[in-house]
Protein backbone atom coordinates (compact mmCIF):
# COMPACT_ATOMS: atom_id res chain seq x y z
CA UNK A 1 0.00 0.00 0.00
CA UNK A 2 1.32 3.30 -0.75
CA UNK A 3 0.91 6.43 1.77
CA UNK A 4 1.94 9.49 1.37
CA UNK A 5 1.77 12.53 4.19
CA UNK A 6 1.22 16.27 2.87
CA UNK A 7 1.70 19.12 5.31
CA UNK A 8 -0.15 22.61 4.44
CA UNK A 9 0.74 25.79 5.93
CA UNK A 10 2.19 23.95 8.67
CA UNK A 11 5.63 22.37 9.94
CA UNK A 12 5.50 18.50 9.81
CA UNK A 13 5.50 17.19 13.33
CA UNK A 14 7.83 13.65 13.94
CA UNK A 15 5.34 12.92 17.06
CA UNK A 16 2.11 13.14 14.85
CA UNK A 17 3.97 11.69 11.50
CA UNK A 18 4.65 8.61 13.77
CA UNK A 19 1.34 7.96 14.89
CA UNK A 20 -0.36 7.95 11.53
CA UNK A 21 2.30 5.63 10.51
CA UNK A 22 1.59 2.93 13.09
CA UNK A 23 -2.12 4.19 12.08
CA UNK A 24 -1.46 3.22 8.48
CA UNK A 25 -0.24 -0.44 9.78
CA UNK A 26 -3.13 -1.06 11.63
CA UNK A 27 -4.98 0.03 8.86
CA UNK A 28 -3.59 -2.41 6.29
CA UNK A 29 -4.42 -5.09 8.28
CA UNK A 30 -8.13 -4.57 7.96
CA UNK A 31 -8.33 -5.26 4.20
CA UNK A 32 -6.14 -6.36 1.26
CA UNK A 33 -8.19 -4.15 -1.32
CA UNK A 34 -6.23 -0.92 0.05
CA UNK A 35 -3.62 0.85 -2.93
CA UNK A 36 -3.42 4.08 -1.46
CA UNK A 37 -3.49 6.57 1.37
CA UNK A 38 -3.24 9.97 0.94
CA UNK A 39 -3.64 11.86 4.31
CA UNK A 40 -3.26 16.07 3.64
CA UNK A 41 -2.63 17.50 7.14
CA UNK A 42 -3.46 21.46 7.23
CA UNK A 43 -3.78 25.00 9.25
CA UNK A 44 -6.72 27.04 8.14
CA UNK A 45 -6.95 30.64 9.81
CA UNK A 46 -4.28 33.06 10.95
CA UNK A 47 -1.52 32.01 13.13
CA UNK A 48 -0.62 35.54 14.52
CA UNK A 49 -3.26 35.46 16.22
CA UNK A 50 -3.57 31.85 17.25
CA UNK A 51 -7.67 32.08 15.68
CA UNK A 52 -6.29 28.82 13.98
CA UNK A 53 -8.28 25.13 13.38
CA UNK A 54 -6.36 22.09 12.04
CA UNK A 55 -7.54 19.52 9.75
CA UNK A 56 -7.04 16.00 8.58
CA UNK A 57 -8.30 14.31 5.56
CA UNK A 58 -7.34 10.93 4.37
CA UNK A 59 -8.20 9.63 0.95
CA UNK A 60 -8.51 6.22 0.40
CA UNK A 61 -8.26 4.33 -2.59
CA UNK A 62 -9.24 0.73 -2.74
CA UNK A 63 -8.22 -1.92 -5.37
CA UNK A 64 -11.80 -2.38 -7.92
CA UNK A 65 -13.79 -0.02 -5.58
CA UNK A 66 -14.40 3.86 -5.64
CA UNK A 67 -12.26 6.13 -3.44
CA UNK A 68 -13.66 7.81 -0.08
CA UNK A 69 -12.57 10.36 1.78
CA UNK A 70 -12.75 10.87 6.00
CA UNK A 71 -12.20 14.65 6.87
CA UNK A 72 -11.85 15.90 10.83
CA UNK A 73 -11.17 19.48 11.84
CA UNK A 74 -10.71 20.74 15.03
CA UNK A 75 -7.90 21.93 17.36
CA UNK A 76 -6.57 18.87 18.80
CA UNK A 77 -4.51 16.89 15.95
CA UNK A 78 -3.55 13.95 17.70
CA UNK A 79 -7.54 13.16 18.55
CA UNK A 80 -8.45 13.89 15.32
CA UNK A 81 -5.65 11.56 13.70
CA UNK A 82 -7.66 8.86 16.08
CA UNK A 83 -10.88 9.94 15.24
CA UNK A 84 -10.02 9.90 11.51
CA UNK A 85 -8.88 6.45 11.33
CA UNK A 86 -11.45 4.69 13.61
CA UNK A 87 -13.60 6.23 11.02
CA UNK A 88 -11.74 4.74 8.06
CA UNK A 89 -11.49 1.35 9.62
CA UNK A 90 -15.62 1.52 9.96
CA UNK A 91 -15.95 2.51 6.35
CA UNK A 92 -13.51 0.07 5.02
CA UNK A 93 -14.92 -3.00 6.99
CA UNK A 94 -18.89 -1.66 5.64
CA UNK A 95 -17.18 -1.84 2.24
CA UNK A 96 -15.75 -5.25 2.51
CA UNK A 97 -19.23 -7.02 4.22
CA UNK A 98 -20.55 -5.46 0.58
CA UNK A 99 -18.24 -7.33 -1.61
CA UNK A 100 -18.89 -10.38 0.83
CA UNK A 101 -22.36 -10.23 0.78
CA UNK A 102 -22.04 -9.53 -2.97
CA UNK A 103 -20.03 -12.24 -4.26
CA UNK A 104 -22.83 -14.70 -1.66
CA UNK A 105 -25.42 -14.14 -3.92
């Protein structure tokens, strides 16, 4: 699976780059349909004057299936990281019982 981690008007942080990597594992252990992740990590709102929200989207593109996309914003990154991929997880386990119950009939 390929992943790749965009940073927008912000610094990349080491801390939060190493949770969505041992995210991403966890994540590719859910399903074997997964090509790509592409999480964009950005600031919106001025900085000088810390009036600033974060947000998180991941894009997810599975093997035969459409892409979907999870988006969080808020001010805490770390809980929306967790709250973004406990998200993911849901939608990609709804997407495999499909196939499943699919390829049944």
């Amino acid at each position: 699976m390929q992943s790749n981690i965009s940073w927008r008007h912000m610094e990349s942080s080491p801390a939060i780059t190493a949770i969505i990597n041992e995210k991403l594992l966890k994540l590719e252990k859910c399903s074997e349909r997964l090509s790509s992740v592409d999480i964009i990590i950005a600031m919106e709102g001025n900085a000088q004057r810390n009036s600033h929200r974060e947000s998180i989207e991941l894009q997810i593109k599975m093997r035969k299936m459409t892409m979907f996309i999870v988006k969080e914003e808020g001010y805490d990154l770390q809980a929306m990281v967790d709250e973004c991929f406990d998200i993911a997880k849901r939608k990609i386990k709804e997407l495999e019982s499909k196939v499943r119950d699919t390829r049944r009939k």
